[in-house]
PDB file of N, CA and C in Angstrom:
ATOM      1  N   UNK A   1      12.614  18.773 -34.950  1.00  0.00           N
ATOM      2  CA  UNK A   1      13.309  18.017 -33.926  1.00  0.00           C
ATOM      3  C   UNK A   1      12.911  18.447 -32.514  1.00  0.00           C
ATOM      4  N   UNK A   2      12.775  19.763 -32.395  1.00  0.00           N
ATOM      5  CA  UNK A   2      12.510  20.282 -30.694  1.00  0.00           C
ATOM      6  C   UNK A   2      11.259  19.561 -30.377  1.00  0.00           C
ATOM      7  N   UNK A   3      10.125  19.876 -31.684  1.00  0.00           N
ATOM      8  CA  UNK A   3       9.147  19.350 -31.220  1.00  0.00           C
ATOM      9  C   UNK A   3       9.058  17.818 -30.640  1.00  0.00           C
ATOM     10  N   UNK A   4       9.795  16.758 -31.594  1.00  0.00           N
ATOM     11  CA  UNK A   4       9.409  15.684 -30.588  1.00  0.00           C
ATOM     12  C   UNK A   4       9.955  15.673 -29.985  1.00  0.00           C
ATOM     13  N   UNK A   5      10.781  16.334 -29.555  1.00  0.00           N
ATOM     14  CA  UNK A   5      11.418  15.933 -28.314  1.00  0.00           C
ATOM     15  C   UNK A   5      10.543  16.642 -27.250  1.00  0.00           C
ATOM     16  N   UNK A   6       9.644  17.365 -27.102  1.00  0.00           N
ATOM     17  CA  UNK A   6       9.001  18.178 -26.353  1.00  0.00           C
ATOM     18  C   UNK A   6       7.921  16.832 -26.057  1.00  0.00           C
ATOM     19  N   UNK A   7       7.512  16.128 -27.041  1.00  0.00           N
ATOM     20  CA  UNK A   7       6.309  15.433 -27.461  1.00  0.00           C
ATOM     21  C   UNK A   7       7.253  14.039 -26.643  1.00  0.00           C
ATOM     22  N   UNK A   8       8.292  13.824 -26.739  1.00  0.00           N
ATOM     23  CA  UNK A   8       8.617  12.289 -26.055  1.00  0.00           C
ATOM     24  C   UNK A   8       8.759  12.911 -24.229  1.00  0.00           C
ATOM     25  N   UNK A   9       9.257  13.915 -23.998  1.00  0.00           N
ATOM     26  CA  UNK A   9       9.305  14.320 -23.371  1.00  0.00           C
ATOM     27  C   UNK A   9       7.925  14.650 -21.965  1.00  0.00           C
ATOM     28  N   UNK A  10       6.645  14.762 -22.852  1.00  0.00           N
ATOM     29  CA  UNK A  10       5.549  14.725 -22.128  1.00  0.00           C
ATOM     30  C   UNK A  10       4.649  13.521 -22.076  1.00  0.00           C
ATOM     31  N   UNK A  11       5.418  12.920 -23.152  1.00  0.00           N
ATOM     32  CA  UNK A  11       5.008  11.016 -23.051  1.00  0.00           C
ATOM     33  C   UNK A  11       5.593  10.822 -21.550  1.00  0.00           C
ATOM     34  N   UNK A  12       7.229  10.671 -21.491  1.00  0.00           N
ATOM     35  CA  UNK A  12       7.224   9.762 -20.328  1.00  0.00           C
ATOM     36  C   UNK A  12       6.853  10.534 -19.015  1.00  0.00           C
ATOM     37  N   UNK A  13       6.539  11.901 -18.862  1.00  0.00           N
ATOM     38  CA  UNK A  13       5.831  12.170 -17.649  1.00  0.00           C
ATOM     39  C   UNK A  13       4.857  12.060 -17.749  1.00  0.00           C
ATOM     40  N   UNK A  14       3.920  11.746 -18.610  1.00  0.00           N
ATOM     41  CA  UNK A  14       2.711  10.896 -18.210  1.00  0.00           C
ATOM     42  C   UNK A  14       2.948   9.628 -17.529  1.00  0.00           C
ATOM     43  N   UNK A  15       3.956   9.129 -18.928  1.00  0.00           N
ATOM     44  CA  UNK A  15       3.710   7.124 -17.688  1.00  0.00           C
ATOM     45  C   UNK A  15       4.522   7.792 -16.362  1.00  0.00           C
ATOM     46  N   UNK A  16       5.038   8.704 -15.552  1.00  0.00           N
ATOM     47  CA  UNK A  16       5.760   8.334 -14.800  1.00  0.00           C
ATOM     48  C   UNK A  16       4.623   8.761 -13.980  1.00  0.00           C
ATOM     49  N   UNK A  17       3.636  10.048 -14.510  1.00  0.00           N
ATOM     50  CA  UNK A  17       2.670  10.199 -12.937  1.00  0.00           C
ATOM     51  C   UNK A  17       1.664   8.632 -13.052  1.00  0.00           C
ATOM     52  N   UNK A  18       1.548   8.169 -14.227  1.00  0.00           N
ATOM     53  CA  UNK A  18       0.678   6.543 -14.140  1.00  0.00           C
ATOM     54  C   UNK A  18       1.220   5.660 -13.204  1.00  0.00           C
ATOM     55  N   UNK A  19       2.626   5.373 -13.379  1.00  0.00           N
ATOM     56  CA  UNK A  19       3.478   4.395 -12.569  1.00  0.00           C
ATOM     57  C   UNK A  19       3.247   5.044 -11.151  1.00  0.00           C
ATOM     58  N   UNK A  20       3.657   6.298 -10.921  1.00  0.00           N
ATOM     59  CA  UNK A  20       3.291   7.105  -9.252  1.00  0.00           C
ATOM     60  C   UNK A  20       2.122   6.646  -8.758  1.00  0.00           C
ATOM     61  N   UNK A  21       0.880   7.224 -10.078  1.00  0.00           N
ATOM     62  CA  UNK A  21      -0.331   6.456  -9.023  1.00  0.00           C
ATOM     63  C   UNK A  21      -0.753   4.949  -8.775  1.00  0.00           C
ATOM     64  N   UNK A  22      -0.377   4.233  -9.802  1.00  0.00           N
ATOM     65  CA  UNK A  22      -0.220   2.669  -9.680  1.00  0.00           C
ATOM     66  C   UNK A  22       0.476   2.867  -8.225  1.00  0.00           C
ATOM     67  N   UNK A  23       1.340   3.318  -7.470  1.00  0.00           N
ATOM     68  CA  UNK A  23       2.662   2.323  -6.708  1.00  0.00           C
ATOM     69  C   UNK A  23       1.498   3.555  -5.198  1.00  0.00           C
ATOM     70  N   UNK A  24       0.998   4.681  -5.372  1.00  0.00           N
ATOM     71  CA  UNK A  24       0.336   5.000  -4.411  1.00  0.00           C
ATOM     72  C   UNK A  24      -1.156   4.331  -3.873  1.00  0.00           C
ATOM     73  N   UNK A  25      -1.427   3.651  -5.554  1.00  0.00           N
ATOM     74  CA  UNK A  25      -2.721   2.939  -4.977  1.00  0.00           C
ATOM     75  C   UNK A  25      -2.375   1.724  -4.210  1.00  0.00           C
ATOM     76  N   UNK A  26      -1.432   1.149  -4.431  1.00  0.00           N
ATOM     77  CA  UNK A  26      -0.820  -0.053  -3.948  1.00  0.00           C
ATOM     78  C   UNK A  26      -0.412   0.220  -2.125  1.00  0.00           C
ATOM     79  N   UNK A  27       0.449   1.565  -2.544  1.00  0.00           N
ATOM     80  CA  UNK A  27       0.338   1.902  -0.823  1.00  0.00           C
ATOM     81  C   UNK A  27      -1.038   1.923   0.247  1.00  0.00           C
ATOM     82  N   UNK A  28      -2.171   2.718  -0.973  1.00  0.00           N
ATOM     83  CA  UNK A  28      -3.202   2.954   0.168  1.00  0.00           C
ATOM     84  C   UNK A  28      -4.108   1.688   0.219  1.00  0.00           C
ATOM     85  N   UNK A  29      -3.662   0.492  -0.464  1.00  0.00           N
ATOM     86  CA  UNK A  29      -4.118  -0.600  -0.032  1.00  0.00           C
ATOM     87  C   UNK A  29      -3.966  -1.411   1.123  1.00  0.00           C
ATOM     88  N   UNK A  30      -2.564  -1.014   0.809  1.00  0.00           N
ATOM     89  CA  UNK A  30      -1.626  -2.152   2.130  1.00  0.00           C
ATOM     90  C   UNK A  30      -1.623  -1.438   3.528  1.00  0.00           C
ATOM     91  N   UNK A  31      -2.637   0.015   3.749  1.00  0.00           N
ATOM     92  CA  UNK A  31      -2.602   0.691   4.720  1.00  0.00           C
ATOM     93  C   UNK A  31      -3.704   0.212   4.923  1.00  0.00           C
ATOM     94  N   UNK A  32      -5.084  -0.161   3.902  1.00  0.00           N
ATOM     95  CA  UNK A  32      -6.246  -0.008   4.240  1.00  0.00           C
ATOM     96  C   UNK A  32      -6.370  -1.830   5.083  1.00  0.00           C
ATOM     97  N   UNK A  33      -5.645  -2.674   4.655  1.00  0.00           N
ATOM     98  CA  UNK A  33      -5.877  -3.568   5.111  1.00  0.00           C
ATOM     99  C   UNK A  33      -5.184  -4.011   6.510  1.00  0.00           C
ATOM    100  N   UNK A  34      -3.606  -3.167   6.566  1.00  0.00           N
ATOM    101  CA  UNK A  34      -3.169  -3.354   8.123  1.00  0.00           C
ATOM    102  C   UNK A  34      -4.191  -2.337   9.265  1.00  0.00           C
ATOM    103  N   UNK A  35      -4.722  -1.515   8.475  1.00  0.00           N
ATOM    104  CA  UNK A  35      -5.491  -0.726   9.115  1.00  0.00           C
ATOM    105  C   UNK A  35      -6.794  -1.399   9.676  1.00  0.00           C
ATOM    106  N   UNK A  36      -7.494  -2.183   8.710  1.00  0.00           N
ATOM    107  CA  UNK A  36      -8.404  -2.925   9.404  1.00  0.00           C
ATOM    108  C   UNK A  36      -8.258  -3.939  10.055  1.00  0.00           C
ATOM    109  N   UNK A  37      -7.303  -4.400   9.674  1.00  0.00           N
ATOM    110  CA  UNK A  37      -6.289  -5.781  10.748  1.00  0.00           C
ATOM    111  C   UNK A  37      -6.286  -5.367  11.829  1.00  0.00           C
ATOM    112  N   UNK A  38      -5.918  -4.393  11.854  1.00  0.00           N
ATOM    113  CA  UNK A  38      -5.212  -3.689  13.403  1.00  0.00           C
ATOM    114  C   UNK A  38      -6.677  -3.090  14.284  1.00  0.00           C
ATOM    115  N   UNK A  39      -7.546  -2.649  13.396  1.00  0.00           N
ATOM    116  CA  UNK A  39      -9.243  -2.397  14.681  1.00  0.00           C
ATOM    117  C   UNK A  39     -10.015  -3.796  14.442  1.00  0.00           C
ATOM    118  N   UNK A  40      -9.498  -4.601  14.128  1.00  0.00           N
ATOM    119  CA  UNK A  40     -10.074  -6.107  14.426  1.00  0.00           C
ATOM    120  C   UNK A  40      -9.589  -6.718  15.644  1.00  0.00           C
ATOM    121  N   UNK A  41      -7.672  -6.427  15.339  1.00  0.00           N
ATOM    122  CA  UNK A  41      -7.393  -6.744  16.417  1.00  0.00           C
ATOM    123  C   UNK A  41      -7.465  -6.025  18.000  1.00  0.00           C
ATOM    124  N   UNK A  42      -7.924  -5.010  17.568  1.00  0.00           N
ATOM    125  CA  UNK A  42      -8.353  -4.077  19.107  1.00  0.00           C
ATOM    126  C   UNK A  42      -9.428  -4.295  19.496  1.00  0.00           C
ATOM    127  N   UNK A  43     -10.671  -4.656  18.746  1.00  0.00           N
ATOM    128  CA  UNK A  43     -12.038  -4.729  19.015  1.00  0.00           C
ATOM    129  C   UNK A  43     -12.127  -6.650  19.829  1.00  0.00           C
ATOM    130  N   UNK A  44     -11.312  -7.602  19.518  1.00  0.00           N
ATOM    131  CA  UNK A  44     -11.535  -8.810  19.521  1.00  0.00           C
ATOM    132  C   UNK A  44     -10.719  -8.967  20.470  1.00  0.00           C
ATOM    133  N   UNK A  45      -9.319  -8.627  21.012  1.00  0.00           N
ATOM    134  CA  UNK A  45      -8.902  -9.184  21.923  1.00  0.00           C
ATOM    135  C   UNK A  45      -8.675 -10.242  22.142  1.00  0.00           C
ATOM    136  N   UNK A  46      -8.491 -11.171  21.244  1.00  0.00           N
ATOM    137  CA  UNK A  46      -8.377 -12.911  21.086  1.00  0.00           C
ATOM    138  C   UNK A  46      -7.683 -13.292  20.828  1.00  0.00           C
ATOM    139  N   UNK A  47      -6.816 -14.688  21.419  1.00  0.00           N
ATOM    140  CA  UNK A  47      -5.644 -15.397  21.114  1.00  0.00           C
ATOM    141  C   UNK A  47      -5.043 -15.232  19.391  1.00  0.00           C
ATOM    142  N   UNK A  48      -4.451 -15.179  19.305  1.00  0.00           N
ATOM    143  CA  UNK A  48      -3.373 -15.557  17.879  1.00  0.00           C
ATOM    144  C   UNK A  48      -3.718 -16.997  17.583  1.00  0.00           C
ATOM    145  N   UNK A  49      -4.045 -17.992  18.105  1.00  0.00           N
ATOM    146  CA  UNK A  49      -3.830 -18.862  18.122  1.00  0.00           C
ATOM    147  C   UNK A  49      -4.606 -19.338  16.831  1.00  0.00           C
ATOM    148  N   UNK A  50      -5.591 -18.646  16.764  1.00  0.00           N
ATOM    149  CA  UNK A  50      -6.995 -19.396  15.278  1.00  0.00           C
ATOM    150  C   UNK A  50      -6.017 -18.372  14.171  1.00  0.00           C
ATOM    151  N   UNK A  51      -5.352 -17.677  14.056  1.00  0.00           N
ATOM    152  CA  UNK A  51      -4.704 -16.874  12.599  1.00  0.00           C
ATOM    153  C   UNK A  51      -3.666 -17.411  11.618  1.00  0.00           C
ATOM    154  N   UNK A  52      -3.849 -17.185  10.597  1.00  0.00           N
ATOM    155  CA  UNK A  52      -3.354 -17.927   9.764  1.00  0.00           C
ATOM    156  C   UNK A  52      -1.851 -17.002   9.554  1.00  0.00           C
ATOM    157  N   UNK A  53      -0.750 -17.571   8.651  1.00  0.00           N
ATOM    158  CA  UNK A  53       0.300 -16.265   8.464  1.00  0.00           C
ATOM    159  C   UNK A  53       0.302 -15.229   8.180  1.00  0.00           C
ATOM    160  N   UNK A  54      -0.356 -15.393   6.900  1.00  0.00           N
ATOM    161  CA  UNK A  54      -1.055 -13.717   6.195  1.00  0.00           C
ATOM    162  C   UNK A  54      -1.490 -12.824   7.681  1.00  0.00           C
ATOM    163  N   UNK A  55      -2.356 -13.366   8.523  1.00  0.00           N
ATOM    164  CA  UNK A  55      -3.071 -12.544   9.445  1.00  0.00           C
ATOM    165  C   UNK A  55      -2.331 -11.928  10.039  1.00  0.00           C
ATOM    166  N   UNK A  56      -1.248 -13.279  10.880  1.00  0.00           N
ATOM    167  CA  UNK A  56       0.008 -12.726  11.788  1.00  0.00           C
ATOM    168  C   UNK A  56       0.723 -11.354  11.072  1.00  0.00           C
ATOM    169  N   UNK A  57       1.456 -11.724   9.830  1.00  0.00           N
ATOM    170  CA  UNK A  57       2.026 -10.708   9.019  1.00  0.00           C
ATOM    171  C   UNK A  57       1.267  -9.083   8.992  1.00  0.00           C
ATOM    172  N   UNK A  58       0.108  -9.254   9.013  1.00  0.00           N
ATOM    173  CA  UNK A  58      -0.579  -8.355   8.937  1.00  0.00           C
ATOM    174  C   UNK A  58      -0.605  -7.406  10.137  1.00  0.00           C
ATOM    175  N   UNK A  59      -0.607  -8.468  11.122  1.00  0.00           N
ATOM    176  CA  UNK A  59      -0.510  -7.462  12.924  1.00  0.00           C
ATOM    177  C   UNK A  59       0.446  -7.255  12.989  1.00  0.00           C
ATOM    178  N   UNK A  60       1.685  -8.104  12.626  1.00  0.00           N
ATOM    179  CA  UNK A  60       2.785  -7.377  12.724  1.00  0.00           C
ATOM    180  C   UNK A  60       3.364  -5.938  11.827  1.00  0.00           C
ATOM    181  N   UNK A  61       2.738  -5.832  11.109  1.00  0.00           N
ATOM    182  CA  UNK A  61       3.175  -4.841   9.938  1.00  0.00           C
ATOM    183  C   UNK A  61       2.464  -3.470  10.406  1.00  0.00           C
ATOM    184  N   UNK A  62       0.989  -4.217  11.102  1.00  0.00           N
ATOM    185  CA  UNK A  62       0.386  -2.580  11.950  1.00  0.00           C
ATOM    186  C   UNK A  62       0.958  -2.276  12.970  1.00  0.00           C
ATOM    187  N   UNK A  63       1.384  -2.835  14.233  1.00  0.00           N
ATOM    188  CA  UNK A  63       1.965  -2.684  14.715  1.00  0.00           C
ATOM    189  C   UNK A  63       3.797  -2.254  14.674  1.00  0.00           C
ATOM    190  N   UNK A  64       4.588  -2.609  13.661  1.00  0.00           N
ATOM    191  CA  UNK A  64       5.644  -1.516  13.217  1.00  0.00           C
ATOM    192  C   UNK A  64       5.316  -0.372  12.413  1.00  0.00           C
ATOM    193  N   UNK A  65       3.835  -0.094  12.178  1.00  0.00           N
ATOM    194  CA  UNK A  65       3.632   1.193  11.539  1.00  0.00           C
ATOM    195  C   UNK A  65       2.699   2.292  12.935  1.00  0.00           C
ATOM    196  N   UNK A  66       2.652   1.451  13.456  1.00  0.00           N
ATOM    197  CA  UNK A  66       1.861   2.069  14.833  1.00  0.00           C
ATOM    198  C   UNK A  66       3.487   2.604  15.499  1.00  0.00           C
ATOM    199  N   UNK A  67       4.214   2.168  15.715  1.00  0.00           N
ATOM    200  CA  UNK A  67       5.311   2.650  16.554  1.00  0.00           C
ATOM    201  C   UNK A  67       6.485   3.738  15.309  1.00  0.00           C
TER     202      UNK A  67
END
């Protein structure tokens, strides 16, 4: 009995560091792309006016992570 329980026991901290790095890769995505949003929008200097929502969303999201 100890044993599986030792054995279910190192099951779910595996899936839980899997699920951790799933939800960190997901973070360093959504950094990598407001991140390049945001030196596009420093390098270009250009109206809002040609951006689609996604884009807007995007400057806005670097910019509340910038402050």
């Amino acid at each position: 009995m100890p044993n599986a329980q030792m054995k279910a026991n190192t099951e779910k901290a595996n899936e839980n560091r899997q699920k951790e790095a799933k939800r960190q890769d997901k973070r360093n995505e959504k950094a990598a792309v407001i991140i390049e949003t945001g030196r596009s929008l420093v390098l270009l200097k250009t109206k809002d006016d040609g951006l689609n929502v996604k884009e807007l969303n995007r400057q806005l999201d670097y910019h509340r992570e910038a402050e």
